[in-house]
PDB file of N, CA and C in Angstrom:
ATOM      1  N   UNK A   1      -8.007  -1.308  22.078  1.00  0.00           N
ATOM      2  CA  UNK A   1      -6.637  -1.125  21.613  1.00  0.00           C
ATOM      3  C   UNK A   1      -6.274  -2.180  20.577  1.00  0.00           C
ATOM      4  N   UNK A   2      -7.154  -3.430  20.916  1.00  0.00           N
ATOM      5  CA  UNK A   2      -6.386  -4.399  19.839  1.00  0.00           C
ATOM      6  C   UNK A   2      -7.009  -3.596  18.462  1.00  0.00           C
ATOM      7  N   UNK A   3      -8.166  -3.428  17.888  1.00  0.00           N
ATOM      8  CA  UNK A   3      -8.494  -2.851  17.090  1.00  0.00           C
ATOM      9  C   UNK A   3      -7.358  -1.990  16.309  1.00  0.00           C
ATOM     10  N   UNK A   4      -7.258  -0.943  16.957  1.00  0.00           N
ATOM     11  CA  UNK A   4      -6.200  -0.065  16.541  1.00  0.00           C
ATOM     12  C   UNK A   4      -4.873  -0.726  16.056  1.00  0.00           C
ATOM     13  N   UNK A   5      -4.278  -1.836  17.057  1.00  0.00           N
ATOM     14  CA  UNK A   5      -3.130  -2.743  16.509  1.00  0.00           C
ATOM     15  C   UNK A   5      -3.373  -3.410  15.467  1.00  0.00           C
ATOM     16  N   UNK A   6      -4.072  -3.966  14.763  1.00  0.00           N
ATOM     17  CA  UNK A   6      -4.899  -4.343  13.646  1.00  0.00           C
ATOM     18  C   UNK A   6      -4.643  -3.818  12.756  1.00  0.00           C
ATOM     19  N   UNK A   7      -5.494  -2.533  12.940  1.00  0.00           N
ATOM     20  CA  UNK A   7      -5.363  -1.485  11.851  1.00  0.00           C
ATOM     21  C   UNK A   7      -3.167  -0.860  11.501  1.00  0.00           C
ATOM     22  N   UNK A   8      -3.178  -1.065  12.141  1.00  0.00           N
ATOM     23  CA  UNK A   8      -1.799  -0.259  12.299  1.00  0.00           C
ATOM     24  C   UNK A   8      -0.720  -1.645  11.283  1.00  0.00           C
ATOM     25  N   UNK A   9      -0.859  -2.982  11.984  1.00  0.00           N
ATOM     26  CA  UNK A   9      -0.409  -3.994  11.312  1.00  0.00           C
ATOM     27  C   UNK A   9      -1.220  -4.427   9.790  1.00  0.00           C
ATOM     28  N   UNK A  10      -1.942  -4.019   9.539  1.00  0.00           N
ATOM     29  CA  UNK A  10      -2.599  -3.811   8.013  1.00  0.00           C
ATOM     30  C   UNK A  10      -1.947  -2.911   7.333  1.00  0.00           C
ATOM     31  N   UNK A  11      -1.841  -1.562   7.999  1.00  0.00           N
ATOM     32  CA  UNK A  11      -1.191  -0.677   7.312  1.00  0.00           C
ATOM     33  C   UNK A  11       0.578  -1.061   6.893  1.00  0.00           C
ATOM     34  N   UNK A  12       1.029  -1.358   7.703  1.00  0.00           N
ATOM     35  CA  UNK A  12       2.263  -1.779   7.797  1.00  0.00           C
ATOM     36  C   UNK A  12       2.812  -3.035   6.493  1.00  0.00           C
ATOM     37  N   UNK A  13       1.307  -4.134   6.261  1.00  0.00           N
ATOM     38  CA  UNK A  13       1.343  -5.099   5.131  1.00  0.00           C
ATOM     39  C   UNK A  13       1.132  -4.240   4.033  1.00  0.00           C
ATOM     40  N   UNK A  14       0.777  -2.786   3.858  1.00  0.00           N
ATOM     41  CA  UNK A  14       0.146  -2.466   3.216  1.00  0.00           C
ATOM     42  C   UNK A  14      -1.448  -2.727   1.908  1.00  0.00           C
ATOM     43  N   UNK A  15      -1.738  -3.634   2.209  1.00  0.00           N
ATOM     44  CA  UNK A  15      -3.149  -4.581   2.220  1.00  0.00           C
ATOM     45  C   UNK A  15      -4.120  -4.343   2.625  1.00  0.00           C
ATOM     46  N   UNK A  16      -5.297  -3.056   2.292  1.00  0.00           N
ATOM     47  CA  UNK A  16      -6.450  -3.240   3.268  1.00  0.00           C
ATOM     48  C   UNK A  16      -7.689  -3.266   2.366  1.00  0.00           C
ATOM     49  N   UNK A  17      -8.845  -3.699   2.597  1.00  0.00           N
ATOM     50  CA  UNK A  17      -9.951  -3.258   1.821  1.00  0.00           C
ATOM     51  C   UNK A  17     -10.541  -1.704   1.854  1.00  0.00           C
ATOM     52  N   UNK A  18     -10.933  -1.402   1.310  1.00  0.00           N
ATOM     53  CA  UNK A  18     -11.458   0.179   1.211  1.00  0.00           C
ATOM     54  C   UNK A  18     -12.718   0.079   2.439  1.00  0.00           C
ATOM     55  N   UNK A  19     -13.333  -0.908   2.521  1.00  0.00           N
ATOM     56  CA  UNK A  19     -14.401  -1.355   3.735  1.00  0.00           C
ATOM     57  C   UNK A  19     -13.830  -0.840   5.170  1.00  0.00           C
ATOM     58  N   UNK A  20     -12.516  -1.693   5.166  1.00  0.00           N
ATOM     59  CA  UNK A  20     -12.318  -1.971   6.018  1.00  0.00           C
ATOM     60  C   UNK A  20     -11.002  -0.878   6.825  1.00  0.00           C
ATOM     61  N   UNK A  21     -11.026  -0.061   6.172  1.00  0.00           N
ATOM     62  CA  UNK A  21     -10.384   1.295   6.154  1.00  0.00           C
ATOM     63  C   UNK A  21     -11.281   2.231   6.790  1.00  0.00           C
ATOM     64  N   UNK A  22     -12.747   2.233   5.928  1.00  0.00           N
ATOM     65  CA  UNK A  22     -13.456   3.280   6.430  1.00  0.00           C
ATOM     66  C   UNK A  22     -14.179   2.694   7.758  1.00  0.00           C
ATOM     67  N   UNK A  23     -14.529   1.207   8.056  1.00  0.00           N
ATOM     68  CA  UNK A  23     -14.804   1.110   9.371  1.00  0.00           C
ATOM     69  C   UNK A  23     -13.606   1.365  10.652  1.00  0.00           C
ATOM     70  N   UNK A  24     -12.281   1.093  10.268  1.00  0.00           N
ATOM     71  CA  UNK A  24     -11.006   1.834  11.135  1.00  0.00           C
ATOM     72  C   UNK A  24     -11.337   3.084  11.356  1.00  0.00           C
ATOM     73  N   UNK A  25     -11.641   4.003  10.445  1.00  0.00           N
ATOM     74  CA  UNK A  25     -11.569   5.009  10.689  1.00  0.00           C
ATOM     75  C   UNK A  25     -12.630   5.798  11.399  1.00  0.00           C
ATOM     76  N   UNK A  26     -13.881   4.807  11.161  1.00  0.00           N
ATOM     77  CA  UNK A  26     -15.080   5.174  12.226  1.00  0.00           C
ATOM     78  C   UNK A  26     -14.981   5.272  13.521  1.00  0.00           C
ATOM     79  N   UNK A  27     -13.860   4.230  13.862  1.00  0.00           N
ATOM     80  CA  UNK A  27     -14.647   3.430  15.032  1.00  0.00           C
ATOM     81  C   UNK A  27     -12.971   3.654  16.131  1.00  0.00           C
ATOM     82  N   UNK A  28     -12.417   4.079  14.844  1.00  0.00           N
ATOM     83  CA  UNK A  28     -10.604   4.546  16.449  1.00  0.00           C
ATOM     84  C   UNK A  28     -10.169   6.321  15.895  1.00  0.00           C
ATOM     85  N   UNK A  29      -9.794   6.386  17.107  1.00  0.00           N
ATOM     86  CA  UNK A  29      -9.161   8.074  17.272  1.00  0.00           C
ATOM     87  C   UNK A  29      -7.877   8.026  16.227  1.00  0.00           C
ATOM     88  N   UNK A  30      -7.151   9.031  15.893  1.00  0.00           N
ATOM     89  CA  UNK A  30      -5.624   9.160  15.783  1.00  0.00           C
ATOM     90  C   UNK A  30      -4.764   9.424  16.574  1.00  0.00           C
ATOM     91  N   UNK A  31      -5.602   9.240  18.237  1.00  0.00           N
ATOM     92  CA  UNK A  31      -4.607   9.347  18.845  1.00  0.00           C
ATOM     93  C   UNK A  31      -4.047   7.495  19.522  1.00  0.00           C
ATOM     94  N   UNK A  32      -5.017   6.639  19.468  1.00  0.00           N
ATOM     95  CA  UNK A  32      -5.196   5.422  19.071  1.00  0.00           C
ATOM     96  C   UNK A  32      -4.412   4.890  18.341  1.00  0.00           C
ATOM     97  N   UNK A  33      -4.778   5.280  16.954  1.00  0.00           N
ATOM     98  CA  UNK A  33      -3.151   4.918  15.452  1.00  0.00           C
ATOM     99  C   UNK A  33      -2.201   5.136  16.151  1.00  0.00           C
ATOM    100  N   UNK A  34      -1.685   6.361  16.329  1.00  0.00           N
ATOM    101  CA  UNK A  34      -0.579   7.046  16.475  1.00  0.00           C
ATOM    102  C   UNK A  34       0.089   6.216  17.925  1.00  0.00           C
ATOM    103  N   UNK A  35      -0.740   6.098  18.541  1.00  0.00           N
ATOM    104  CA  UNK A  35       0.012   5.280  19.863  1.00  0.00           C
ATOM    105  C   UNK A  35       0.403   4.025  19.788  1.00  0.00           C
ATOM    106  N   UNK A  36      -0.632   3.220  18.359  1.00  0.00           N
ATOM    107  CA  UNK A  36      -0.198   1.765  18.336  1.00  0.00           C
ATOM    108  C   UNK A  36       0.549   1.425  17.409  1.00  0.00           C
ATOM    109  N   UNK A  37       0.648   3.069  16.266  1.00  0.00           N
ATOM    110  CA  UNK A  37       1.548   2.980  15.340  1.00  0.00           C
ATOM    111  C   UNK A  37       3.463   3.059  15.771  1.00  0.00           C
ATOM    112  N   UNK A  38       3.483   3.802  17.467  1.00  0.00           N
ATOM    113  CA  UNK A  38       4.543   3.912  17.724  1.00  0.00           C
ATOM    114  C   UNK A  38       5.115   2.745  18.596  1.00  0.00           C
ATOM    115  N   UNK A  39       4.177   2.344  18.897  1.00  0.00           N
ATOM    116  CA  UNK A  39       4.896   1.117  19.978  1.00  0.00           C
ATOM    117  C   UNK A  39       4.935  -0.095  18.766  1.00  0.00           C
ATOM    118  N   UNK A  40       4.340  -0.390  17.846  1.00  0.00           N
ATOM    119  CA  UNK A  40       4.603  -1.618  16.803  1.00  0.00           C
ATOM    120  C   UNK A  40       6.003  -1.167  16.270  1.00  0.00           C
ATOM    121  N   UNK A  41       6.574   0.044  16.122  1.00  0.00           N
ATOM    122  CA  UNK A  41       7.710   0.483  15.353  1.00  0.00           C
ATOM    123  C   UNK A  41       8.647   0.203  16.171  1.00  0.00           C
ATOM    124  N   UNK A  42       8.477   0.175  17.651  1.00  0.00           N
ATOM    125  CA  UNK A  42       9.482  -0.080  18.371  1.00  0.00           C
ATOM    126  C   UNK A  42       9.747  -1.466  18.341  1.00  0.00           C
ATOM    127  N   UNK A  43       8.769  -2.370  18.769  1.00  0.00           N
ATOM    128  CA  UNK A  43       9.150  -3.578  18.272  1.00  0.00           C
ATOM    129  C   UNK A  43       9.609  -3.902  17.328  1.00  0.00           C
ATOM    130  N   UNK A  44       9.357  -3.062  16.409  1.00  0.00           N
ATOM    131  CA  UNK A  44       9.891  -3.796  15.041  1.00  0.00           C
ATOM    132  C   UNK A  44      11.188  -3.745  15.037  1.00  0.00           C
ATOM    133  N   UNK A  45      11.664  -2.335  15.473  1.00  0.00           N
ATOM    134  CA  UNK A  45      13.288  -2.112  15.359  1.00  0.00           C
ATOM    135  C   UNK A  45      13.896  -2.479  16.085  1.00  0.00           C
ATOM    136  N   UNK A  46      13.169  -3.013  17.571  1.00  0.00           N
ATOM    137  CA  UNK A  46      14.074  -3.632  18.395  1.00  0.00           C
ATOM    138  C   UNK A  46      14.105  -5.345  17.907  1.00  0.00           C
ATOM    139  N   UNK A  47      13.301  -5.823  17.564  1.00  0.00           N
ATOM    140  CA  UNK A  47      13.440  -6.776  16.994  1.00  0.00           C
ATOM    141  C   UNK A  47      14.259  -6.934  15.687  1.00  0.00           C
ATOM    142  N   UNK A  48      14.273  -6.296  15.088  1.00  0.00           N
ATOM    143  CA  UNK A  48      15.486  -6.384  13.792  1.00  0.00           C
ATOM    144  C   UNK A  48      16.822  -6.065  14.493  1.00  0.00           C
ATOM    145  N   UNK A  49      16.849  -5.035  15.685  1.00  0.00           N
ATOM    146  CA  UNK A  49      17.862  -4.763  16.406  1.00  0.00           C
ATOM    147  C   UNK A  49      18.902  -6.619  16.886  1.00  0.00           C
ATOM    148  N   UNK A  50      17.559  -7.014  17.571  1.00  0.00           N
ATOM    149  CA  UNK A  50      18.118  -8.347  18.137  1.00  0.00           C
ATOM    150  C   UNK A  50      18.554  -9.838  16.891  1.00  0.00           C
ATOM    151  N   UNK A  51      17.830  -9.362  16.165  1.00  0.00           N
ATOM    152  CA  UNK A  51      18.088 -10.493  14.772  1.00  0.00           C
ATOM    153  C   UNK A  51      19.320 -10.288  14.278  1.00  0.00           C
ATOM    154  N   UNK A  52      19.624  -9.087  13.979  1.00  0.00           N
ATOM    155  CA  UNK A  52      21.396  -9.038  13.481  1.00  0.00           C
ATOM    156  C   UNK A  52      22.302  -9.023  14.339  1.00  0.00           C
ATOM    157  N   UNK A  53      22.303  -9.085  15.976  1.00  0.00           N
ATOM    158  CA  UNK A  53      22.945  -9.205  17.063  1.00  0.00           C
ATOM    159  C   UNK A  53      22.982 -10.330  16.549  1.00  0.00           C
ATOM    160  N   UNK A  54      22.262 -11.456  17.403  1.00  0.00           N
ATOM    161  CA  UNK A  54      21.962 -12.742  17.168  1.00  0.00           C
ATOM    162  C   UNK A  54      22.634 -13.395  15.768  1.00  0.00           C
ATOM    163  N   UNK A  55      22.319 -13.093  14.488  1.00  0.00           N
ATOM    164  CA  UNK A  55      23.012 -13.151  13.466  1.00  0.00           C
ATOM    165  C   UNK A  55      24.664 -12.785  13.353  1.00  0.00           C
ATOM    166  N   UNK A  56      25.027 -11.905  13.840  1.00  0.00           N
ATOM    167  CA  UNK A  56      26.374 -11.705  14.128  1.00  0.00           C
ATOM    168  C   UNK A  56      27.450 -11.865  15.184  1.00  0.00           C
ATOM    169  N   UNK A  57      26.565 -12.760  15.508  1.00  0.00           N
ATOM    170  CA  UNK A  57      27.591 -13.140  16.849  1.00  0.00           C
ATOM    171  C   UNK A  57      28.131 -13.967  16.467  1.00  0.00           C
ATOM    172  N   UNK A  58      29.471 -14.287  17.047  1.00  0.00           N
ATOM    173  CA  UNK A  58      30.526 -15.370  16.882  1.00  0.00           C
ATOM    174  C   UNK A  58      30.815 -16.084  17.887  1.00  0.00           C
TER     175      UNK A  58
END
């Protein structure tokens, strides 16, 4: 799974080598991406969620 989180947080920098794309793609499912692509999104938004809380509090 970390693999896949990897790949998913590369994609996200948008930054990858062409190498290192086609060994992702060897070596994890899309159902893999797709699962680590949805739980990183959640963090992300819950974390931006909590930064402008935090930021806007008085």
């Amino acid at each position: 799974m970390f693999a896949a989180i990897k790949a998913v947080l590369w994609a996200f920098l948008g930054i990858r080598s062409q190498e290192g794309y086609d060994q992702d793609r060897a070596r994890l499912t899309p159902r893999q991406i797709i699962a680590a692509g949805l739980v990183l999104t959640g963090c992300f938004v819950v974390a931006l969620f909590v930064l402008v809380r935090i930021l806007t509090a008085k």
